[in-house]
N, C-alpha and C. Protein backbone atom coordinates (compact mmCIF):
# COMPACT_ATOMS: atom_id res chain seq x y z
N UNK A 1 32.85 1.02 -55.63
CA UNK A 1 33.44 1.85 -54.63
C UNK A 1 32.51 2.97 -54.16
N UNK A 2 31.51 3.12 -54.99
CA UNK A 2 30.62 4.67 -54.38
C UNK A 2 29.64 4.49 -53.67
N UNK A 3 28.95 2.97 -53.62
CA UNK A 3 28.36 2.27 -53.03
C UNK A 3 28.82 2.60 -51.29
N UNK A 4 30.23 1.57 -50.91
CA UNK A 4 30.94 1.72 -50.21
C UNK A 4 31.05 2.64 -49.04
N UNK A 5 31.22 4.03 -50.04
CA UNK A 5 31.66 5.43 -49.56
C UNK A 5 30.31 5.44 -48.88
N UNK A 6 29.38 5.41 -49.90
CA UNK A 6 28.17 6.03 -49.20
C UNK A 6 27.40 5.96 -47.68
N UNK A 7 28.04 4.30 -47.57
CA UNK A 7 27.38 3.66 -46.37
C UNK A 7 28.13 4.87 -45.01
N UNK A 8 28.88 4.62 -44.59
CA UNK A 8 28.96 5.83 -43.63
C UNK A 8 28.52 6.61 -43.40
N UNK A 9 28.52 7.73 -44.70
CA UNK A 9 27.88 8.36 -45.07
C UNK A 9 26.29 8.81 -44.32
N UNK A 10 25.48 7.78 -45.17
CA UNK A 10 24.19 7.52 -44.66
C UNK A 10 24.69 7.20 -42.90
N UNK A 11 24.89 6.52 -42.71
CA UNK A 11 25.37 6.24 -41.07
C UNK A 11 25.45 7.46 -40.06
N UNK A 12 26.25 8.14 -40.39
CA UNK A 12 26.32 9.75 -39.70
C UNK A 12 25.60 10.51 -39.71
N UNK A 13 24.66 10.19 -40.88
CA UNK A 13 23.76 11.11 -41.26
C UNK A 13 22.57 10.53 -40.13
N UNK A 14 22.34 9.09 -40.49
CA UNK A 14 20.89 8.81 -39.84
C UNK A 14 21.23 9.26 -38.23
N UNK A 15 22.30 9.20 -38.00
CA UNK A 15 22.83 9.52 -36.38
C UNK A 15 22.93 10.90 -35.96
N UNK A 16 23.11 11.68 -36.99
CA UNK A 16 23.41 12.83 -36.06
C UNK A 16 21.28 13.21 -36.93
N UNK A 17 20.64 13.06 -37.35
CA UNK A 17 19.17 13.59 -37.78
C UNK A 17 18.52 12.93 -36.00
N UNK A 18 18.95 11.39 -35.42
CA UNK A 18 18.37 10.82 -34.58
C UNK A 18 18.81 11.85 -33.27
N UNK A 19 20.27 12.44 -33.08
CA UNK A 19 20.57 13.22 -32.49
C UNK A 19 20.01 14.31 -32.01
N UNK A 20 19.96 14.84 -33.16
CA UNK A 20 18.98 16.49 -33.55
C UNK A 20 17.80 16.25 -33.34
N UNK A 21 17.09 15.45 -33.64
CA UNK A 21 15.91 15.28 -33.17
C UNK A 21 15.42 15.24 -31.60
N UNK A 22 16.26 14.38 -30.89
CA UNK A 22 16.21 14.39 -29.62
C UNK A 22 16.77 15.38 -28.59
N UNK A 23 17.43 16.42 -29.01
CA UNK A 23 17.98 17.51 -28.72
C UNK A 23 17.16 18.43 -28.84
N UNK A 24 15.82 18.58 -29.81
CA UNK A 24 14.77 19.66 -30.30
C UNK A 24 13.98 18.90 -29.04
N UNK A 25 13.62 17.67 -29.06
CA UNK A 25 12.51 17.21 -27.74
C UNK A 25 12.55 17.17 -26.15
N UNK A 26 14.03 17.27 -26.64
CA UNK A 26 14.30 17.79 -25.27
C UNK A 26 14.17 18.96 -24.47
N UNK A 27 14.37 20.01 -25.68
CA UNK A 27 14.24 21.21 -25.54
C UNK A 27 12.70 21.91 -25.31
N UNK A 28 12.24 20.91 -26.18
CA UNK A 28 10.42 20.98 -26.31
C UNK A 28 10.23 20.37 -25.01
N UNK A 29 10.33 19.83 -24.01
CA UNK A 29 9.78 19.10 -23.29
C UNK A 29 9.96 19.53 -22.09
N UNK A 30 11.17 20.66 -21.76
CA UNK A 30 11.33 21.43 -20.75
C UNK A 30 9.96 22.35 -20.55
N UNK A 31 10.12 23.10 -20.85
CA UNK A 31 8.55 23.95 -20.71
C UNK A 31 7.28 23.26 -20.11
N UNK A 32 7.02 21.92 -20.58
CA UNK A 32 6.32 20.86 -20.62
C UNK A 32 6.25 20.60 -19.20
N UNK A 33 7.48 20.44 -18.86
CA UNK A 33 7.72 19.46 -17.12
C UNK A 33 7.56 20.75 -16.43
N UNK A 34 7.93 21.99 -16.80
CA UNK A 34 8.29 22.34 -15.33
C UNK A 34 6.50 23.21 -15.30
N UNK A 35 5.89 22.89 -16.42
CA UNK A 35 4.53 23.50 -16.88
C UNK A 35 4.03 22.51 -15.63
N UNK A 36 3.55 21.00 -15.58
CA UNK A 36 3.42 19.68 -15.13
C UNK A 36 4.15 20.20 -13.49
N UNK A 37 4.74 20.56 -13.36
CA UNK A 37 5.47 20.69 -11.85
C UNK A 37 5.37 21.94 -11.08
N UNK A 38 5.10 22.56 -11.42
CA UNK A 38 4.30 23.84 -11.10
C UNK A 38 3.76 23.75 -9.65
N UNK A 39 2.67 23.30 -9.67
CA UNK A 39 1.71 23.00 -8.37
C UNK A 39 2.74 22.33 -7.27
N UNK A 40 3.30 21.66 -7.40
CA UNK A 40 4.37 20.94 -6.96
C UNK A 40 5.25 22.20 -6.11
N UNK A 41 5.85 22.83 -6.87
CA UNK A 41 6.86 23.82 -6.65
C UNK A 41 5.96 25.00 -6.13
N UNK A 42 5.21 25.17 -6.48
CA UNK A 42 4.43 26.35 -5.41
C UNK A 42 3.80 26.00 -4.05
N UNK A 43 3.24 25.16 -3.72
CA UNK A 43 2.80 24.67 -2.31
C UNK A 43 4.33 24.45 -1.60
N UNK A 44 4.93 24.20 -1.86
CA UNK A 44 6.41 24.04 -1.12
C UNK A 44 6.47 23.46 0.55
N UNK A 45 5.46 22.40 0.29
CA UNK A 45 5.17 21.57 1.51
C UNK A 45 4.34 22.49 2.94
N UNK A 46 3.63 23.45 2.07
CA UNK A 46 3.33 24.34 3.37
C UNK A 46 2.20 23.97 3.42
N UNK A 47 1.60 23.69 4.41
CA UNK A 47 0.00 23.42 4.86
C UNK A 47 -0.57 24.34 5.90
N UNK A 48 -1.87 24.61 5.54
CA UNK A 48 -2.58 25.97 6.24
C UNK A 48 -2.28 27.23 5.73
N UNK A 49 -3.14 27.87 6.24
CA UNK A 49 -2.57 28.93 6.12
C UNK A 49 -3.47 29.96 7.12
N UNK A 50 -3.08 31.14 7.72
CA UNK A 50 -3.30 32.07 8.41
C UNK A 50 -3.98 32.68 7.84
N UNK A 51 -5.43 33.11 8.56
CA UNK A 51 -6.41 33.70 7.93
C UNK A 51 -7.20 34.92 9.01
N UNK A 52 -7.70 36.01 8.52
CA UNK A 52 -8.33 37.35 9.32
C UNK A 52 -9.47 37.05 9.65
N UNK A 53 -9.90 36.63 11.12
CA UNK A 53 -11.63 36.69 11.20
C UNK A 53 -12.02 37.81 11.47
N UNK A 54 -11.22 38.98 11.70
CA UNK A 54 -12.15 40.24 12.04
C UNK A 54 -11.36 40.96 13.71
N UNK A 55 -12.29 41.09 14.39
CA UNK A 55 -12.01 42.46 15.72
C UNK A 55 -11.96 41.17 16.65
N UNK A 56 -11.67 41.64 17.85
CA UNK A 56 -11.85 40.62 18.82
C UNK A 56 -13.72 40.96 19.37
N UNK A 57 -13.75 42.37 19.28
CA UNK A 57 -14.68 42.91 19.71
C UNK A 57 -15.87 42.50 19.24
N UNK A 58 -16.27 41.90 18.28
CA UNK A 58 -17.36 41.66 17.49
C UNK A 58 -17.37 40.17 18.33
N UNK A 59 -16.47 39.78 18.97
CA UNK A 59 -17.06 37.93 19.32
C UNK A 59 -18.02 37.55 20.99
N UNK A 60 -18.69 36.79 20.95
CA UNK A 60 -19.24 36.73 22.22
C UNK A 60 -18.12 36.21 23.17
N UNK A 61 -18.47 35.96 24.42
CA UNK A 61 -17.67 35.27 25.55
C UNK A 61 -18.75 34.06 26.15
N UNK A 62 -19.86 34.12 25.96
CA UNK A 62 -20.66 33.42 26.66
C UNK A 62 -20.90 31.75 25.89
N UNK A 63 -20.49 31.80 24.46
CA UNK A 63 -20.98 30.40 23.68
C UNK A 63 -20.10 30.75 22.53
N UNK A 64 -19.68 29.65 22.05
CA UNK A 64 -18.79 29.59 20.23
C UNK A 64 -19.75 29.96 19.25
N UNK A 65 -18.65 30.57 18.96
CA UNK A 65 -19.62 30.72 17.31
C UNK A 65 -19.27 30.51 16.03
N UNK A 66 -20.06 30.02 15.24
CA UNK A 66 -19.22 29.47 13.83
C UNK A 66 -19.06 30.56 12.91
N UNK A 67 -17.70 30.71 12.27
CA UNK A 67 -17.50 31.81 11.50
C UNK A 67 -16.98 30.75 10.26
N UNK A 68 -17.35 31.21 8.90
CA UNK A 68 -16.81 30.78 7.42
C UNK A 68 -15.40 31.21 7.17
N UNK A 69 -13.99 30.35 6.67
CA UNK A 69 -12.89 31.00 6.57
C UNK A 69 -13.25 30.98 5.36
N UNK A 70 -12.83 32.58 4.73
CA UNK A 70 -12.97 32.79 3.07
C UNK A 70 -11.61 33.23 3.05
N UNK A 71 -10.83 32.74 1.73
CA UNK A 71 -9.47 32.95 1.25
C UNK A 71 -9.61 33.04 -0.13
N UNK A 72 -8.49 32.99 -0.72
CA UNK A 72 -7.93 32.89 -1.95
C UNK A 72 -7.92 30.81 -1.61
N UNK A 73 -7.90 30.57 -3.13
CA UNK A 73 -8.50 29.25 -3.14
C UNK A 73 -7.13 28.81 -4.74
N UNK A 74 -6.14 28.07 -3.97
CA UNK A 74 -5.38 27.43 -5.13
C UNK A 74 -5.30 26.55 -5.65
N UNK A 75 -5.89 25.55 -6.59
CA UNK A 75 -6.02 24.39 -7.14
C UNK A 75 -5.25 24.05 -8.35
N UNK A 76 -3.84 23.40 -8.58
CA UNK A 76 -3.13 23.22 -9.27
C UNK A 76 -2.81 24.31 -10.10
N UNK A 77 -3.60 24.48 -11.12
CA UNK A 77 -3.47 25.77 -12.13
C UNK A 77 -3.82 26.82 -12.07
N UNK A 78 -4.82 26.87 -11.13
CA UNK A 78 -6.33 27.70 -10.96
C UNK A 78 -6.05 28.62 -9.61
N UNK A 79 -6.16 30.10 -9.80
CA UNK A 79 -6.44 31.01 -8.67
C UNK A 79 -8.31 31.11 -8.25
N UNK A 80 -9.01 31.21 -7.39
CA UNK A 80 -10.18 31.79 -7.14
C UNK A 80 -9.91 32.59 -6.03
N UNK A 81 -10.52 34.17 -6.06
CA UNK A 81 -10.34 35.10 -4.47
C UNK A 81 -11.41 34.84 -4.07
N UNK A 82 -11.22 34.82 -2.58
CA UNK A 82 -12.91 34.75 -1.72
C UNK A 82 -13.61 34.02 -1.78
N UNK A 83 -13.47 32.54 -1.63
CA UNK A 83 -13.67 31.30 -1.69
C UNK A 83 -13.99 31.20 -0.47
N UNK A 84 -15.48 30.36 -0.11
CA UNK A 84 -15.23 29.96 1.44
C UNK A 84 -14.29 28.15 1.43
N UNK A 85 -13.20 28.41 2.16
CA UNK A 85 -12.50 27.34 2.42
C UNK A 85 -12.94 25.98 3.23
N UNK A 86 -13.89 26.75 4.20
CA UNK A 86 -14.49 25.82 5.41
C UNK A 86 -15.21 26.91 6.26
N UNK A 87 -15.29 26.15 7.55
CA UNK A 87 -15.34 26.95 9.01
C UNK A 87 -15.22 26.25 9.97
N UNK A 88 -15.40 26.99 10.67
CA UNK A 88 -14.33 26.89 11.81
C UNK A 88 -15.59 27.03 13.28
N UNK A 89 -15.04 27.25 14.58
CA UNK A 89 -15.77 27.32 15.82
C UNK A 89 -14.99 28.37 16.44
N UNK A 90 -15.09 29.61 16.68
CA UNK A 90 -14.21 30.32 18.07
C UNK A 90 -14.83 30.38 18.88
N UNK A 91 -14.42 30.67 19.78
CA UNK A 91 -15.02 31.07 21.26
C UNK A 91 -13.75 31.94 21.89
N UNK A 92 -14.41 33.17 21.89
CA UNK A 92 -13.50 34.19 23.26
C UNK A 92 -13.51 33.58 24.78
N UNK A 93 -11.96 33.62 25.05
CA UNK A 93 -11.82 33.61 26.21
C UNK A 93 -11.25 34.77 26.76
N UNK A 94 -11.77 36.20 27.70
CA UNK A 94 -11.02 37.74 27.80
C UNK A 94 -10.29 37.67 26.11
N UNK A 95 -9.15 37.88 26.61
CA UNK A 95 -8.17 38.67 25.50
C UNK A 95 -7.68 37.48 24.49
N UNK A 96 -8.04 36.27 24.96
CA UNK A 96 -7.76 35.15 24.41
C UNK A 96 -8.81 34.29 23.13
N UNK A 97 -8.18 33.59 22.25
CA UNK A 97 -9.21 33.14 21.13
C UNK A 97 -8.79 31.51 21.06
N UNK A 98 -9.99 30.49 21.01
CA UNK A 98 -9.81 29.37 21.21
C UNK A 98 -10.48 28.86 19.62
N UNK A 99 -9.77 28.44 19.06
CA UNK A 99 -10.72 28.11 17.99
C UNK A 99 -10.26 26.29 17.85
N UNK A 100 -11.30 25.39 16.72
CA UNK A 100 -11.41 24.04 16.11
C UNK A 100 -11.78 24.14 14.56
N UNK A 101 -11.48 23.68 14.38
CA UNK A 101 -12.36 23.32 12.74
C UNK A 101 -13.27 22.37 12.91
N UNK A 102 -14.55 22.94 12.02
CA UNK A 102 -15.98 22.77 11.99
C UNK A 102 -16.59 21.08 11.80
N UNK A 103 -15.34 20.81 11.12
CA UNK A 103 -15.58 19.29 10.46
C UNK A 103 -15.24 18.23 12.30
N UNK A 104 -15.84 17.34 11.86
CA UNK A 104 -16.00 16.21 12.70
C UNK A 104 -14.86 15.43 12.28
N UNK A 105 -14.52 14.83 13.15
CA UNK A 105 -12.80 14.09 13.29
C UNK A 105 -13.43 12.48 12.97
N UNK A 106 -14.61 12.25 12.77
CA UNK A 106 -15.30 10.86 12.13
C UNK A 106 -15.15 10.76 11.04
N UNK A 107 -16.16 11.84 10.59
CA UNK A 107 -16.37 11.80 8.80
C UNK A 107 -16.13 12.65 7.83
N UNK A 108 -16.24 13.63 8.68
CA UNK A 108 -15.76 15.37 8.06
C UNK A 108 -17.24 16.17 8.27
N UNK A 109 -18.58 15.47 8.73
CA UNK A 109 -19.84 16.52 9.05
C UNK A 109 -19.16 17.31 9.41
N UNK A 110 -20.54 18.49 9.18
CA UNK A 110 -19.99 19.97 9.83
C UNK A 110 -20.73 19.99 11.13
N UNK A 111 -19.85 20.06 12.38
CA UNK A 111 -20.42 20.09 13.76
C UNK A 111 -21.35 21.32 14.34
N UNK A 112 -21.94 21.12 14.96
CA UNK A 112 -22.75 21.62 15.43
C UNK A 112 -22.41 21.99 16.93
N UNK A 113 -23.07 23.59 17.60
CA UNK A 113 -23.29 23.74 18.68
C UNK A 113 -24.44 23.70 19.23
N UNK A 114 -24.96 22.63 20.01
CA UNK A 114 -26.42 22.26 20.95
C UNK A 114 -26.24 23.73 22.40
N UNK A 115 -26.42 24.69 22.39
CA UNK A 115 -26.60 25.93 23.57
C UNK A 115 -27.25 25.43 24.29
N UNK A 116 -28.71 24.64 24.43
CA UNK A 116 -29.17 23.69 25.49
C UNK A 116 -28.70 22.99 26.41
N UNK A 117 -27.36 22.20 25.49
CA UNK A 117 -26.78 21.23 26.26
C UNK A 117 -25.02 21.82 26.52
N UNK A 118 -24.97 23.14 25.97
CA UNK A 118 -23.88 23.78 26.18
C UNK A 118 -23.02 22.23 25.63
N UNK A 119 -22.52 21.83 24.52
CA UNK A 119 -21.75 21.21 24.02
C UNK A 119 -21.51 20.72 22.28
N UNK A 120 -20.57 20.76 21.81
CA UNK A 120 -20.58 20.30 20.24
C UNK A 120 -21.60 19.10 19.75
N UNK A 121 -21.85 19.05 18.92
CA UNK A 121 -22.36 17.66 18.43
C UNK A 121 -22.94 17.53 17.14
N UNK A 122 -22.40 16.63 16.49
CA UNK A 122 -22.34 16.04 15.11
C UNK A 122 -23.58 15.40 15.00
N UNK A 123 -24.22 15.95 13.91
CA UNK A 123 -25.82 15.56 13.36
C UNK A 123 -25.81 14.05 12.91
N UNK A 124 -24.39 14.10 12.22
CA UNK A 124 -24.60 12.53 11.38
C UNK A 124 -24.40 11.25 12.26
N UNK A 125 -23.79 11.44 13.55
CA UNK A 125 -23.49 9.91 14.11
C UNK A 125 -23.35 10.23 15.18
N UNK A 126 -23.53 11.35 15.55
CA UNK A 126 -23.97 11.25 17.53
C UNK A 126 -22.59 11.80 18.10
N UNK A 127 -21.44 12.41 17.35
CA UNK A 127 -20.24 12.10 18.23
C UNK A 127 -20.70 13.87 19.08
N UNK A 128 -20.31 13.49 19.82
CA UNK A 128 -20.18 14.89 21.41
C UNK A 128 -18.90 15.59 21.61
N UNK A 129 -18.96 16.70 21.68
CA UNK A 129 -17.51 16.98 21.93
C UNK A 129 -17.85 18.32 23.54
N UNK A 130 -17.19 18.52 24.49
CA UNK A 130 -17.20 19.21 25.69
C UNK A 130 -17.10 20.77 24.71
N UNK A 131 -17.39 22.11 25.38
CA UNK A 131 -17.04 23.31 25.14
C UNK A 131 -15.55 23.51 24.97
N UNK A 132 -15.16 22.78 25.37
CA UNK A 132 -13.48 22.61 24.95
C UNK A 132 -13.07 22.41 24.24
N UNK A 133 -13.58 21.32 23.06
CA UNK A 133 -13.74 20.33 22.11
C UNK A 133 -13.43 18.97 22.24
N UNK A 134 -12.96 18.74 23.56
CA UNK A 134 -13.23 17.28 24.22
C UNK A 134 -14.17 16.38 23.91
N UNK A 135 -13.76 15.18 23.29
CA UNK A 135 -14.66 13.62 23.22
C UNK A 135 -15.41 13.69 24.14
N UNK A 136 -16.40 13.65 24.29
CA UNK A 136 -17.47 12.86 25.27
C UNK A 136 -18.10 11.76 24.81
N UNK A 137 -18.52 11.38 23.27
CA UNK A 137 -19.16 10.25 23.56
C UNK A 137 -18.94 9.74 21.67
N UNK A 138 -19.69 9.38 21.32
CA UNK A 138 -19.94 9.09 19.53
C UNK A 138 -18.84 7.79 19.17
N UNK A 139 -18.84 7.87 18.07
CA UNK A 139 -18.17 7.26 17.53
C UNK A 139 -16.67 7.86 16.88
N UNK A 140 -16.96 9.22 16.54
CA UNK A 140 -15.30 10.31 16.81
C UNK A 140 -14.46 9.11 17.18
N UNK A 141 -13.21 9.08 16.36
CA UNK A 141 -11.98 8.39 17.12
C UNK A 141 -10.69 9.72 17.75
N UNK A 142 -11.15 11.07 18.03
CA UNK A 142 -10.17 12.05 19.04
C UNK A 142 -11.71 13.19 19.26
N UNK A 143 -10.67 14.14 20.00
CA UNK A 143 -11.89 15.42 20.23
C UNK A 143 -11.53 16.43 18.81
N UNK A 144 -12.44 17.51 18.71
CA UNK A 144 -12.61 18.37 17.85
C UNK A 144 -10.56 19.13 17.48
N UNK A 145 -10.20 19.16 16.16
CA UNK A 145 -9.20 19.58 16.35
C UNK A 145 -9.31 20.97 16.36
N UNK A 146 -7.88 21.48 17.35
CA UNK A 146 -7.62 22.59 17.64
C UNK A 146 -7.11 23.40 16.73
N UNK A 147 -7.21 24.84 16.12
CA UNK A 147 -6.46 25.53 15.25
C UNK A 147 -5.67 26.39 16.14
N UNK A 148 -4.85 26.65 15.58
CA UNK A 148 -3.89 27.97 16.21
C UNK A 148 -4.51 29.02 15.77
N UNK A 149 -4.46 30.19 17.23
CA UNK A 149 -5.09 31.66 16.72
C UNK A 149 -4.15 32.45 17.30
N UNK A 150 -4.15 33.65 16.87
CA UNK A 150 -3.30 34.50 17.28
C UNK A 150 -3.83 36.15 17.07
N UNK A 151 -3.52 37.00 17.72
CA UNK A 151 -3.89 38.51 17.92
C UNK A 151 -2.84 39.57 17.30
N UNK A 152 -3.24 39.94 15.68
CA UNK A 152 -2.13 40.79 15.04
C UNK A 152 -3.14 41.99 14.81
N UNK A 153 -2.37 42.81 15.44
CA UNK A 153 -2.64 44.57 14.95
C UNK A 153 -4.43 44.79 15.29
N UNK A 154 -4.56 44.03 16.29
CA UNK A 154 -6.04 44.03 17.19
C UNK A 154 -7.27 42.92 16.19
N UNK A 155 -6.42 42.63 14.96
CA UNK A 155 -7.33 41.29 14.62
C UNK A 155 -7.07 40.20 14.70
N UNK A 156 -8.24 39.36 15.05
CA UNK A 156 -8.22 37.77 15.36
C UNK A 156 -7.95 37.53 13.70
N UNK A 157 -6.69 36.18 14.14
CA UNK A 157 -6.18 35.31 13.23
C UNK A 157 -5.96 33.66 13.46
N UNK A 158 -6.79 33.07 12.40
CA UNK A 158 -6.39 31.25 12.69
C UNK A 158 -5.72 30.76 11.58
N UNK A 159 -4.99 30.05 12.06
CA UNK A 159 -4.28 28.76 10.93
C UNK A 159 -5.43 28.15 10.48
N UNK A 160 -5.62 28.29 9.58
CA UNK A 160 -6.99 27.38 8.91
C UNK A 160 -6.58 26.16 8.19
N UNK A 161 -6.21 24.64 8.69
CA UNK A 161 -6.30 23.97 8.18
C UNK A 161 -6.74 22.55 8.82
N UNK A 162 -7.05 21.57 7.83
CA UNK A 162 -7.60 20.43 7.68
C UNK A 162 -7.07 19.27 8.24
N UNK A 163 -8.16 18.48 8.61
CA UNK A 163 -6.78 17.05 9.36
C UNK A 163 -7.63 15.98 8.36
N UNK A 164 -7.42 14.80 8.54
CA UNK A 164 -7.11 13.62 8.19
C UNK A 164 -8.29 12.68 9.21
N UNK A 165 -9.85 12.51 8.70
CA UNK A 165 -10.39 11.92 9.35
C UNK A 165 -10.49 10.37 10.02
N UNK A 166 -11.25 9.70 10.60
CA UNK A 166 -11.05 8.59 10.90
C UNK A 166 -10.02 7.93 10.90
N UNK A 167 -9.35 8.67 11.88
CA UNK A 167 -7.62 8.22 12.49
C UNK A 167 -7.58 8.83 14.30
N UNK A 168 -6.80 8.41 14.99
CA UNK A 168 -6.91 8.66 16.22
C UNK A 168 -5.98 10.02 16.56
N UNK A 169 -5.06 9.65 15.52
CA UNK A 169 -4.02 10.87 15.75
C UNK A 169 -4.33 11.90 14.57
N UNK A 170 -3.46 13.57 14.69
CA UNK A 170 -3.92 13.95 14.03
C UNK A 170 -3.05 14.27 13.35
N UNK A 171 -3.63 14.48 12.06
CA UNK A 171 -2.43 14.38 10.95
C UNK A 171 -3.33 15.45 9.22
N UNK A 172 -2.52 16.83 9.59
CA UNK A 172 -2.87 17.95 8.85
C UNK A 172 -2.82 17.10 7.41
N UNK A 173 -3.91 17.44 6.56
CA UNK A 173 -3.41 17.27 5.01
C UNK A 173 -4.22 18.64 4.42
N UNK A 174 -4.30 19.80 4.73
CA UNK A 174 -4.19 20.75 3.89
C UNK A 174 -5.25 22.28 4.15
């Protein structure tokens, strides 16, 4: 009979230790995920971001000029301040600011301004882009993309972000 008794016994026991156990890992494992999800939950689907180039006053009107966007730099876990992110192309128009990002819509080269030929153009494969940032010729599948700029508290500001090369359409990834 003590035999008997015991079996249950043991039974409840091995069940509620298998219980408890998985109740401690569970508990352990929270910290874990939302440690793992982090990056996730902080970008919060936002792409770009708005960045200070300075005075309006400091820019020419006559030709673009390439300026470096430096930011704060977020990589999953990792803060860096004052990172150069990229660059970019403005050109003043009067009171107005026209800017592109620097990269080529081919490969990602960093484009170039030819002042000779008054027009963009990419070292690595020939693509052309107008003072506008208009296609003219290469292998480029669109023209130079456009950033948004805007005029806060008398400083020039651009959306600084990235597209998605060798595609026709354009399509931000970061």
């Amino acid at each position: 009979m003590g035999v008997e008794q015991s079996q249950p016994r043991r039974s409840f026991l091995k069940l509620a230790s298998a219980a408890g156990g998985a109740v401690i890992g569970l508990v352990l494992a929270i910290p874990g995920l939302r440690y793992i999800a982090d990056p996730l939950r902080r970008t919060g689907g936002q792409v770009g971001r708005w960045v200070s180039l300075g005075g309006l006053d400091g820019m020419p009107e006559d030709h673009p000029v390439q300026l470096p966007v430096i930011g704060d730099q977020t990589d999953a876990w990792t803060r860096s301040k004052d990172v150069k992110l990229g660059a970019i192309w403005v050109r003043r128009q009067g009171d107005a600011v026209k800017a592109w990002n620097a990269e080529c819509p081919h490969l990602g080269c960093k484009v170039g301004y030819d002042r000779s030929k008054s027009q963009f153009a990419c070292p690595c494969h020939e693509s052309a882009f107008s003072p506008a940032g208009e296609r003219l010729g290469g292998p480029s599948p669109r023209s130079l993309d456009p950033l948004q700029t805007r005029i806060k508290d008398g400083k020039v500001e651009v959306r600084f972000v990235r597209f998605r090369a060798q595609t026709p359409e354009r399509e931000e990834i970061g």
